[in-house]
Protein backbone atom coordinates (compact mmCIF):
# COMPACT_ATOMS: atom_id res chain seq x y z
CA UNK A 1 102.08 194.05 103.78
CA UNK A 2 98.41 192.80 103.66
CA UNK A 3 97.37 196.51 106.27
CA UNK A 4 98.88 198.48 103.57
CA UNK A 5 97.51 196.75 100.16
CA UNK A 6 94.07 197.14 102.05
CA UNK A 7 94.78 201.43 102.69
CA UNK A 8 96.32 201.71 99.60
CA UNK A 9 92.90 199.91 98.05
CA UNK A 10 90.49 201.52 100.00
CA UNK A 11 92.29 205.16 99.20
CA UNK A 12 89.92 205.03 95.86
CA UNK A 13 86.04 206.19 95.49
CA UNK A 14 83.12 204.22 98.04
CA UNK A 15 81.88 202.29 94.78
CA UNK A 16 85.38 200.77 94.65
CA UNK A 17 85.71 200.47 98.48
CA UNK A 18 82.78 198.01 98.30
CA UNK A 19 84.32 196.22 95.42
CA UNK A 20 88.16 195.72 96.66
CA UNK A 21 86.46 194.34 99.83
CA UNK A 22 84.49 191.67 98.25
CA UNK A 23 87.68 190.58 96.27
CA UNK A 24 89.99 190.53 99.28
CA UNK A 25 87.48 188.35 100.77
CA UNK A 26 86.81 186.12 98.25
CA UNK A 27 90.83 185.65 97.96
CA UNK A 28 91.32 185.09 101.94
CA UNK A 29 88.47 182.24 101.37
CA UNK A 30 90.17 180.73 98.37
CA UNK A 31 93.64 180.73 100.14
CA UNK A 32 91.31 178.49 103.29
CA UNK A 33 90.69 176.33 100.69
CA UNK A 34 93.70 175.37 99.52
CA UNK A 35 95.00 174.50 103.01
CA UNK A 36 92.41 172.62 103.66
CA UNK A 37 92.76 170.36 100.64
CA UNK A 38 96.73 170.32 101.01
CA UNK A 39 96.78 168.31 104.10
CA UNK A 40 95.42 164.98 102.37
CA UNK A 41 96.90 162.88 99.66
CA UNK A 42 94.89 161.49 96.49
CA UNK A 43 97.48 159.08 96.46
CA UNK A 44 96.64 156.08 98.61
CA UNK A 45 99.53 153.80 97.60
CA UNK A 46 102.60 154.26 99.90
CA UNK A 47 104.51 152.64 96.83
CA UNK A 48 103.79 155.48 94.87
CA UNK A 49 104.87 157.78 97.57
CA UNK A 50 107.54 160.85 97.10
CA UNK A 51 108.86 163.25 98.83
CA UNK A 52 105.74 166.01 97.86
CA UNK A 53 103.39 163.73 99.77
CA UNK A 54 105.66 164.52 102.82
CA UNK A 55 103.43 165.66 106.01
CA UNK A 56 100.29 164.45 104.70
CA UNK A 57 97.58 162.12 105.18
CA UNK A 58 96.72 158.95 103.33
CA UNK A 59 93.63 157.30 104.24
CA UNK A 60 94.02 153.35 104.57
CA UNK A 61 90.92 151.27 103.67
CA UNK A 62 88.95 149.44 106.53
CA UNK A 63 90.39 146.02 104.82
CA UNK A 64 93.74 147.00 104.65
CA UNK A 65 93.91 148.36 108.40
CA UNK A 66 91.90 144.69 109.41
CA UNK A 67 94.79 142.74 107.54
CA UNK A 68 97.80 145.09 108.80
CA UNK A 69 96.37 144.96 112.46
CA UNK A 70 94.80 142.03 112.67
CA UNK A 71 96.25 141.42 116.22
CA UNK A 72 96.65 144.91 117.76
CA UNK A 73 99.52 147.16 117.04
CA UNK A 74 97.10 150.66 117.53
CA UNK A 75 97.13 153.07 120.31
CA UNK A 76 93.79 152.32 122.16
CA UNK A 77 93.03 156.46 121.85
CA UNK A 78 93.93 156.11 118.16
CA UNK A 79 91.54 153.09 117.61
CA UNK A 80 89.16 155.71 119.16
CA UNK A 81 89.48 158.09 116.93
CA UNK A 82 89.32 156.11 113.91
CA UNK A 83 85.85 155.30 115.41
CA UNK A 84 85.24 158.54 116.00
CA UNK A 85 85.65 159.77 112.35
CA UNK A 86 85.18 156.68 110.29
CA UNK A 87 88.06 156.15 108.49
CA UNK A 88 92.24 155.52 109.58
CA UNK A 89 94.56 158.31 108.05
CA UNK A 90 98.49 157.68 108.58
CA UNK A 91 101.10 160.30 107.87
CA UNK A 92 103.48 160.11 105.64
CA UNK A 93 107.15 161.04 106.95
CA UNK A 94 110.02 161.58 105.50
CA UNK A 95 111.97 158.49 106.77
CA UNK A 96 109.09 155.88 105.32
CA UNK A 97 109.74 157.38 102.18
CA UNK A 98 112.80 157.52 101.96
CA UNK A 99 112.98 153.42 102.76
CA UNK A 100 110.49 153.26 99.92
CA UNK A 101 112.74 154.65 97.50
CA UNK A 102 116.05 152.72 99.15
CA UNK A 103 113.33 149.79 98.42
CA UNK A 104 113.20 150.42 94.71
CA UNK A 105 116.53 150.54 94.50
CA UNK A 106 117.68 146.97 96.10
CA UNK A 107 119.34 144.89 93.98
CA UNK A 108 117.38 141.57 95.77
CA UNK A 109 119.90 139.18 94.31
CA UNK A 110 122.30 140.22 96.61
CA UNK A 111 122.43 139.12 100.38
CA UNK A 112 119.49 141.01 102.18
CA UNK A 113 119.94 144.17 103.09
CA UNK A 114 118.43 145.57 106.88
CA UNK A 115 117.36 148.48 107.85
CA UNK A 116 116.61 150.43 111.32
CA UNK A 117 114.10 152.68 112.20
CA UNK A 118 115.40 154.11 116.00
CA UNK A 119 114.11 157.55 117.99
CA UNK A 120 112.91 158.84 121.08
CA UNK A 121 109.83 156.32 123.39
CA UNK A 122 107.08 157.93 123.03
CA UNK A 123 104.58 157.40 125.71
CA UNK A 124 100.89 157.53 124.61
């Protein structure tokens, strides 16, 4: 599609030519962009996360990773790589939120209610 937008534009007079290429340009930047900024959530609350925040990252302050791992719990190459870049992003998948909303949905006057997260070892 894109091959014959880009004949079909460049079929007009060389003042245009020069024109339709800086647009198509610009555009193929713009779209960059937007990928770029898609992989990472504003939202830093997993509370307040949905299903649209699904396959992105949410960075976790330095105080909340110190409290959550306080004793370990962290892949030694991932504790390297939050070195490495300064800051400790998690991804958001679908099964965390979808406890989250099976969470705001308890009725917690009843007895308590389990759940189980199972899958494949994984060997770092």
């Amino acid at each position: 599609m894109l091959k014959t937008t880009v004949d079909t534009l460049f079929h007009k007079n060389v003042l245009s030519n020069k024109l339709y290429a800086l647009y198509l340009s610009s555009a193929a930047h713009l779209k960059t962009e937007e990928k770029l900024v898609g992989f990472r959530t504003s939202e830093n609350d997993p509370l307040k996360h949905t299903y649209e925040h699904v396959a992105q990252f949410y960075k976790l302050t330095q105080e909340d990773k110190n409290h959550l791992f306080l004793y370990g719990g962290l892949p030694k190459s991932f504790e390297i790589q939050t070195k490495t870049f300064n800051e400790t992003c998690l991804m958001i998948r679908q099964p965390s939120v979808s406890i989250i909303d099976c969470l705001k949905r308890i009725d917690y006057s009843k007895p308590a209610v389990r759940f189980v997260l199972y899958g494949k070892k994984r060997k770092w």
